[in-house]
N, C-alpha and C. Protein backbone atom coordinates (compact mmCIF):
# COMPACT_ATOMS: atom_id res chain seq x y z
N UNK A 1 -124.94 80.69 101.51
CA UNK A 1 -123.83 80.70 102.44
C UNK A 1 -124.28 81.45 103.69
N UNK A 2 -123.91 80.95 104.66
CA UNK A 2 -124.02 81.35 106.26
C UNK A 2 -123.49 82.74 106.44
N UNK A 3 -124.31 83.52 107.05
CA UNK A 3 -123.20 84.98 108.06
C UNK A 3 -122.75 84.35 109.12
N UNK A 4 -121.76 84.48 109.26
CA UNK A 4 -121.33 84.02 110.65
C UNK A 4 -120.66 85.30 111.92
N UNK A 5 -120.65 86.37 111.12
CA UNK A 5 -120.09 87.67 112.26
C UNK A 5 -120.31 88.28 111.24
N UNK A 6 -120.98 89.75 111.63
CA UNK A 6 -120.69 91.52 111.19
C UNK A 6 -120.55 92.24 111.72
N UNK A 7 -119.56 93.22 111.43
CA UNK A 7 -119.36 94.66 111.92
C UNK A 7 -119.97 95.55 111.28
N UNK A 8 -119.81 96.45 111.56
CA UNK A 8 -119.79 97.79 110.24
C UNK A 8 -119.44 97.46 108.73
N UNK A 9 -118.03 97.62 108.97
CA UNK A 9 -117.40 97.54 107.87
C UNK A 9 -116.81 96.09 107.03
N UNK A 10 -117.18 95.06 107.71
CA UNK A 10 -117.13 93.75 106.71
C UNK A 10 -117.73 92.51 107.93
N UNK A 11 -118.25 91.40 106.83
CA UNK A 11 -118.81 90.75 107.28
C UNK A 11 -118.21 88.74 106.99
N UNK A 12 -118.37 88.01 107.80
CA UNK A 12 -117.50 86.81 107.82
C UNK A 12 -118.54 85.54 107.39
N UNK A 13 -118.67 84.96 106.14
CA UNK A 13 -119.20 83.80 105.59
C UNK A 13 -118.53 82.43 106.76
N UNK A 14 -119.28 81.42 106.49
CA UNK A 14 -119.34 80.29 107.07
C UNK A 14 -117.76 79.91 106.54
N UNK A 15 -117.45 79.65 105.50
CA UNK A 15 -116.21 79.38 105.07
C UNK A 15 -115.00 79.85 105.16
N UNK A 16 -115.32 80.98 105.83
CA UNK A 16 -114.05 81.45 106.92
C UNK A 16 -113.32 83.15 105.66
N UNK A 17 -114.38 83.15 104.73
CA UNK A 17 -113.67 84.53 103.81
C UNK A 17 -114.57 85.85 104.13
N UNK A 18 -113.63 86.84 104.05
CA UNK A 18 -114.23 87.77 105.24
C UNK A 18 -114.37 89.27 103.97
N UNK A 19 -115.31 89.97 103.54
CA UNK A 19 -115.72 90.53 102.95
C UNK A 19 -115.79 92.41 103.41
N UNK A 20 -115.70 92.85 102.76
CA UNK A 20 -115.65 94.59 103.42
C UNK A 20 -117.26 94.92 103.05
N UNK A 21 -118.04 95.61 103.72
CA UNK A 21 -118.93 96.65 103.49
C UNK A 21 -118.49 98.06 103.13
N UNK A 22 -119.28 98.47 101.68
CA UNK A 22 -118.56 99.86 101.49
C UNK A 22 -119.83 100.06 100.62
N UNK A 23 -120.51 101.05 101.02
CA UNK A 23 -119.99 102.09 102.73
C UNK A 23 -120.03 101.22 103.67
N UNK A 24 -119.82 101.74 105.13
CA UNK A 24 -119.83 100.66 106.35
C UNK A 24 -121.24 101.21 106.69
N UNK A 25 -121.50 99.85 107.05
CA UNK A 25 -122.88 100.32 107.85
C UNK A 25 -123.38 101.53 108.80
N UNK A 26 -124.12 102.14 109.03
CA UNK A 26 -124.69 102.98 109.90
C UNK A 26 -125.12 102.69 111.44
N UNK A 27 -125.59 101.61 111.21
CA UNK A 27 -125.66 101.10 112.81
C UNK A 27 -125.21 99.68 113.41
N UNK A 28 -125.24 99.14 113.85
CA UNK A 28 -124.61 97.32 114.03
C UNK A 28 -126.28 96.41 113.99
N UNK A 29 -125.69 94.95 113.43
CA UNK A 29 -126.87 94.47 112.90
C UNK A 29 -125.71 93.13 113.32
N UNK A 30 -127.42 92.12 113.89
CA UNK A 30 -126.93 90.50 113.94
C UNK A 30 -126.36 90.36 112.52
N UNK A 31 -125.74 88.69 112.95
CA UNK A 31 -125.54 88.15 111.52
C UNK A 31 -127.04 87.60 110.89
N UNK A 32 -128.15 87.39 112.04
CA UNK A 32 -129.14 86.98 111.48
C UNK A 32 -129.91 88.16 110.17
N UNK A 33 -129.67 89.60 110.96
CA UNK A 33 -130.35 90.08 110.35
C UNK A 33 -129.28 90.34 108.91
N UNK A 34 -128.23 90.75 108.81
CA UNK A 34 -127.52 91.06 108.00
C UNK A 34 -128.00 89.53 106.68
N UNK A 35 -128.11 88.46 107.19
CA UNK A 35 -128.02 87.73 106.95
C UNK A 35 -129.44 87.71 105.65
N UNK A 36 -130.28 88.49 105.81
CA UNK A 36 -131.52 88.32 105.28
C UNK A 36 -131.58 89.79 103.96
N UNK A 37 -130.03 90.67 104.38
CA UNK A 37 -129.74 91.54 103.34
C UNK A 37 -128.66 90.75 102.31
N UNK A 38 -127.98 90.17 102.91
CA UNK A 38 -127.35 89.42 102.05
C UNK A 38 -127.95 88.47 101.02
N UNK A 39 -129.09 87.75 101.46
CA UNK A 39 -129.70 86.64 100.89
C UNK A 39 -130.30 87.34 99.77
N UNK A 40 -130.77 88.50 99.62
CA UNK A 40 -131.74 89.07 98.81
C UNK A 40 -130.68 89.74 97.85
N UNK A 41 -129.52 90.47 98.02
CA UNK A 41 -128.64 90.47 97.33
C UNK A 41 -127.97 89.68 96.25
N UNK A 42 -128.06 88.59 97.05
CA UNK A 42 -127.41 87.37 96.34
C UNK A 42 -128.63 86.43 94.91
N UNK A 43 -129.96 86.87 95.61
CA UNK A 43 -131.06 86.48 94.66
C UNK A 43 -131.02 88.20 93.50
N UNK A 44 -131.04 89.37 93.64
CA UNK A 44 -130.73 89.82 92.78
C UNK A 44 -129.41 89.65 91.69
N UNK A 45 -128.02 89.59 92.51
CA UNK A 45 -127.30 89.21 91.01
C UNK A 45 -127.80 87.96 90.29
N UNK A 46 -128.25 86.77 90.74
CA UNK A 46 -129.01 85.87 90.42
C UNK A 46 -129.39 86.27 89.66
N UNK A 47 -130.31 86.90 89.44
CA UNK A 47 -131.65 87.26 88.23
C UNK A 47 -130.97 87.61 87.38
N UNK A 48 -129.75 88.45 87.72
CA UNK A 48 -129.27 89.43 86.71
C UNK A 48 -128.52 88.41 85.55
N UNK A 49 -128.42 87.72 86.22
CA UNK A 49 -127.01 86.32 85.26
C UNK A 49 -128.10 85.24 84.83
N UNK A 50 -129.03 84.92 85.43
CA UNK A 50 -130.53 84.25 84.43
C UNK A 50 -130.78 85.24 83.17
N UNK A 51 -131.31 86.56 83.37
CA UNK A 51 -131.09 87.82 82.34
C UNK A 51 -130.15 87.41 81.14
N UNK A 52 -129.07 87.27 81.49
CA UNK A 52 -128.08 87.77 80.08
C UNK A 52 -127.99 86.54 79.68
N UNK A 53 -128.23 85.43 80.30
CA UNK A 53 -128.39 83.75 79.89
C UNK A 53 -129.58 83.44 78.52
N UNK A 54 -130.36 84.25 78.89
CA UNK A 54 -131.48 84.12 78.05
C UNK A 54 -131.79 84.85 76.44
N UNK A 55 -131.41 84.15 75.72
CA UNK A 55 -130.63 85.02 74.94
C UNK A 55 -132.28 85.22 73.72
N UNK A 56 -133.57 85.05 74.19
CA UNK A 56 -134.87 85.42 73.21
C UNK A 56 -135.09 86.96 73.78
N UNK A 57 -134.51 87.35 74.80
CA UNK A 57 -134.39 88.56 75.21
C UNK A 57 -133.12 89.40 74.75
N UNK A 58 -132.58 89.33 74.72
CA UNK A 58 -130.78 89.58 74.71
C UNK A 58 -130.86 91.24 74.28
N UNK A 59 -131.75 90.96 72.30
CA UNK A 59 -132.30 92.32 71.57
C UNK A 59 -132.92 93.33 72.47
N UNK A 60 -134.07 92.68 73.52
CA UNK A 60 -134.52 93.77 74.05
C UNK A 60 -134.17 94.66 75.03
N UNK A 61 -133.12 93.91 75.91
CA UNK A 61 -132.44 94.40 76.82
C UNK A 61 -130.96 95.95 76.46
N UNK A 62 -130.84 95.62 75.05
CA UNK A 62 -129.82 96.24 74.05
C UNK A 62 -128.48 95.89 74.23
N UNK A 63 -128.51 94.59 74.35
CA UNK A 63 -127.40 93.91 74.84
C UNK A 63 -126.63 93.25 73.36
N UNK A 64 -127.19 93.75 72.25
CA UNK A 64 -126.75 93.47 71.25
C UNK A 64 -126.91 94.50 70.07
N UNK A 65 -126.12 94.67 68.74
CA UNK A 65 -126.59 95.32 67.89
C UNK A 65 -127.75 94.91 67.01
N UNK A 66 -128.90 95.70 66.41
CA UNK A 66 -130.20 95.30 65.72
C UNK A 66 -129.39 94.68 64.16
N UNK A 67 -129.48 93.43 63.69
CA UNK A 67 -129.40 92.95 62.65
C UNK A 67 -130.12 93.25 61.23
């Protein structure tokens, strides 16, 4: 999904839903650049939900009790 505007304190997707930053940012940033913190964000919860999908891991993570 697109940045399309940021402030400080929240930032506006292509689809028109408008999100808070917390904390607010420290200094002002394009949407391009914001745009390249977001993306990497969005590839970490990613991983995280591939993670708990995978369930030959599940034991090692301790995401379950030992049988």
């Amino acid at each position: 999904m697109r940045i399309i505007s940021v402030t400080r304190s929240e930032f506006e997707l292509e689809d028109g839903k408008i999100f808070p930053i917390e904390p607010p940012l420290d200094s002002d940033m394009s949407p391009e650049e914001f745009q390249e913190h977001y993306d990497y964000a969005i590839s970490i919860v990613g991983s995280c939900e591939r993670v708990r999908r995978d369930d030959t891991h599940i034991k090692d993570m301790g995401q379950v009790g030992e049988d």
